[in-house]
Protein backbone atom coordinates (compact mmCIF):
# COMPACT_ATOMS: atom_id res chain seq x y z
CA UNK A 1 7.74 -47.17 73.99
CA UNK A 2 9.55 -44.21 72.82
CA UNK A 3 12.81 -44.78 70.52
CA UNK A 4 15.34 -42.09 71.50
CA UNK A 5 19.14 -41.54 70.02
CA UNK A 6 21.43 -42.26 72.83
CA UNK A 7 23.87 -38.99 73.83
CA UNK A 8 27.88 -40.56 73.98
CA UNK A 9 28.97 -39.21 76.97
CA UNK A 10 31.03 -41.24 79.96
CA UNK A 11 32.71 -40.54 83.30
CA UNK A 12 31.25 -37.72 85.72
CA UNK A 13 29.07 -36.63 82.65
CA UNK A 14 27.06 -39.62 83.20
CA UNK A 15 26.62 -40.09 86.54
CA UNK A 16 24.97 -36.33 86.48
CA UNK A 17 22.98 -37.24 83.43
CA UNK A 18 21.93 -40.73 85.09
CA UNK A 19 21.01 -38.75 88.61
CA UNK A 20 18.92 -36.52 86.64
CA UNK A 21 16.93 -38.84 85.02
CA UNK A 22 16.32 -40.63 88.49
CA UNK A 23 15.13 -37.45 89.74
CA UNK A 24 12.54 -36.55 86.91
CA UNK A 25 9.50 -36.26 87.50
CA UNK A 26 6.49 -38.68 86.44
CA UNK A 27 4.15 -35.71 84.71
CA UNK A 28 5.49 -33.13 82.24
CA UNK A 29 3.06 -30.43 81.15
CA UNK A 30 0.43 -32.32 82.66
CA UNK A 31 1.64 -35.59 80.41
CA UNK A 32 2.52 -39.08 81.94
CA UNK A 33 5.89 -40.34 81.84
CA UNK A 34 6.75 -43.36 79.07
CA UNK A 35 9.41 -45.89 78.66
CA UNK A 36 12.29 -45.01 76.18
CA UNK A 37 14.18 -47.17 74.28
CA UNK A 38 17.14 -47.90 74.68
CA UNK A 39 16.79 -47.56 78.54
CA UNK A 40 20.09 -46.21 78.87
CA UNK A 41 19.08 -43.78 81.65
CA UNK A 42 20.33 -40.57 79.88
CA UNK A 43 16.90 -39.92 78.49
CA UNK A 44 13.30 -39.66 79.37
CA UNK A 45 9.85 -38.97 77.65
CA UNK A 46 6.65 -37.91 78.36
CA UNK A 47 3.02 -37.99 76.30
CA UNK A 48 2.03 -39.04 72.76
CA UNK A 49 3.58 -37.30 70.85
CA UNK A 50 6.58 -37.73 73.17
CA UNK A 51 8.21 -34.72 74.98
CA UNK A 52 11.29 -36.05 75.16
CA UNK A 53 14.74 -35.15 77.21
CA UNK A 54 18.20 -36.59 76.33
CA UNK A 55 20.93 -35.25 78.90
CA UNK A 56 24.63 -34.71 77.88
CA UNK A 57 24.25 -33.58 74.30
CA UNK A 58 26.64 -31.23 72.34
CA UNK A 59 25.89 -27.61 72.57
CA UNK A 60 24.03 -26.84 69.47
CA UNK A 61 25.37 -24.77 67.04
CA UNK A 62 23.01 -22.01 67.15
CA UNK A 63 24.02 -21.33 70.38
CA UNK A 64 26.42 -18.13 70.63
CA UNK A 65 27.24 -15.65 72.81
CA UNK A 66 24.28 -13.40 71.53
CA UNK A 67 21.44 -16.10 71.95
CA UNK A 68 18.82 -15.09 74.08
CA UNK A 69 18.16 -16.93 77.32
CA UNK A 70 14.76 -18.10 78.79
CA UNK A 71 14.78 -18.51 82.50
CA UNK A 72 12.15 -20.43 83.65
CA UNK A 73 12.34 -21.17 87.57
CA UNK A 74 16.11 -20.79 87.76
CA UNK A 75 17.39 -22.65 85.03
CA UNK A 76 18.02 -21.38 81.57
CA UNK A 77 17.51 -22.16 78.32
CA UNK A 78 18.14 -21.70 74.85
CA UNK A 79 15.58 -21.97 72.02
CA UNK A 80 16.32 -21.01 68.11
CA UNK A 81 14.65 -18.12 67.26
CA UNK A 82 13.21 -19.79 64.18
CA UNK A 83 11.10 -21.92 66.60
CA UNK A 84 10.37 -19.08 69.48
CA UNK A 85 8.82 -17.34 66.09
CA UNK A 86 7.10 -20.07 64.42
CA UNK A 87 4.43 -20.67 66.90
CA UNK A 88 3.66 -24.19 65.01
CA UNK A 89 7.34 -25.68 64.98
CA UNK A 90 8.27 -28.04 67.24
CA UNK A 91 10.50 -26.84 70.22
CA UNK A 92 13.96 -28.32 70.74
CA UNK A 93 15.47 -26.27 74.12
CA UNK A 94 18.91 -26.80 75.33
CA UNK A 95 19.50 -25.68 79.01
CA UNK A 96 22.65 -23.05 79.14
CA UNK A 97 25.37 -22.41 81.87
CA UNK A 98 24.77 -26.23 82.82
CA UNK A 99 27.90 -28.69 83.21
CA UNK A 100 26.19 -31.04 81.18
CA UNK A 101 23.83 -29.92 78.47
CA UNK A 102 19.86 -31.39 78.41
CA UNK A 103 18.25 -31.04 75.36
CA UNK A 104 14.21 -31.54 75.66
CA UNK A 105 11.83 -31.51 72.36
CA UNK A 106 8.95 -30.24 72.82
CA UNK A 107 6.15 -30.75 70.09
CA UNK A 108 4.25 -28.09 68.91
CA UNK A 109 1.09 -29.49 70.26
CA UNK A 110 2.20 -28.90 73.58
CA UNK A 111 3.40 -25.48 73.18
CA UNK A 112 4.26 -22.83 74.57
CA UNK A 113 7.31 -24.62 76.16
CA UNK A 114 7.09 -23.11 79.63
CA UNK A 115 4.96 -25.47 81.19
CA UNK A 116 8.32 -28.20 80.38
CA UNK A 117 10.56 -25.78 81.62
CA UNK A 118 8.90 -25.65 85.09
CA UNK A 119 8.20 -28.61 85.60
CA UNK A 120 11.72 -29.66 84.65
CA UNK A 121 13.46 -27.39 86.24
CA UNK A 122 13.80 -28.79 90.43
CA UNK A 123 15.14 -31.43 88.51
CA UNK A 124 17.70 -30.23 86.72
CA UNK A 125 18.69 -27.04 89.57
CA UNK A 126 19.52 -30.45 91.73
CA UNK A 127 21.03 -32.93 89.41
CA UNK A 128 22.80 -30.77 86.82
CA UNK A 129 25.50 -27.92 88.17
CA UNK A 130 25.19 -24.46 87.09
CA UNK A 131 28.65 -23.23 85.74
CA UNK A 132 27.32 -19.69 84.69
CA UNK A 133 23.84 -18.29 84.81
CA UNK A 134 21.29 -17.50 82.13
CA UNK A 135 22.15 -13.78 81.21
């Protein structure tokens, strides 16, 4: 069981959020899905250590109008450049232009990231609207 902090978010926000998780898929960079705790169905994870997605979190605070965007299979995503540098940090990737954020940490073990990204990503193109694209 994997203990994950529960985003606040109601309404329309969490239907999306509760649709996405539905649609997620059971391996992440080749790692089998786990239970979460709470089982709030706004979160996911996958492997030990846990990859682990939370949907409808605040935009981080890094995140600016010059942060660089990954684009993995048609959805975006922003990563600090601290941890796009420090090929031994852990990974914690918001997606961008979405109507409700996801946030997914990545540990360093399982890096690079891209493998998350793809896989997540037919998830979140059908679950999560795009308001603007990665640029």
């Amino acid at each position: 069981m994997v203990e994950v902090a529960v985003p606040e978010v109601g309404g329309d926000d969490r239907t999306a959020c509760r649709n996405l998780v539905d649609a997620l898929p059971d391996r992440v960079a080749d790692q089998d899905r786990r239970p979460v705790e709470p089982d709030s169905g706004l979160s996911a994870a996958w492997g030990d250590p846990a990859i682990v997605l939370r949907c409808g979190v605040p935009t981080p605070a890094a995140l600016d109008e010059f942060a660089a965007c990954q684009e993995a299979n048609g959805v975006g995503w922003f990563v600090p450049e601290e941890q796009v540098e420090d090929q031994h940090a852990d990974v914690v990737m918001t997606t961008i232009g979405r109507a409700q954020n996801v946030e997914v940490r990545v540990p360093a073990t399982y890096r690079p990231p891209a493998a998350a990204m793809v896989d997540l990503a037919a998830a979140i193109k059908t679950t999560i609207v795009e308001e603007e694209p990665c640029v």
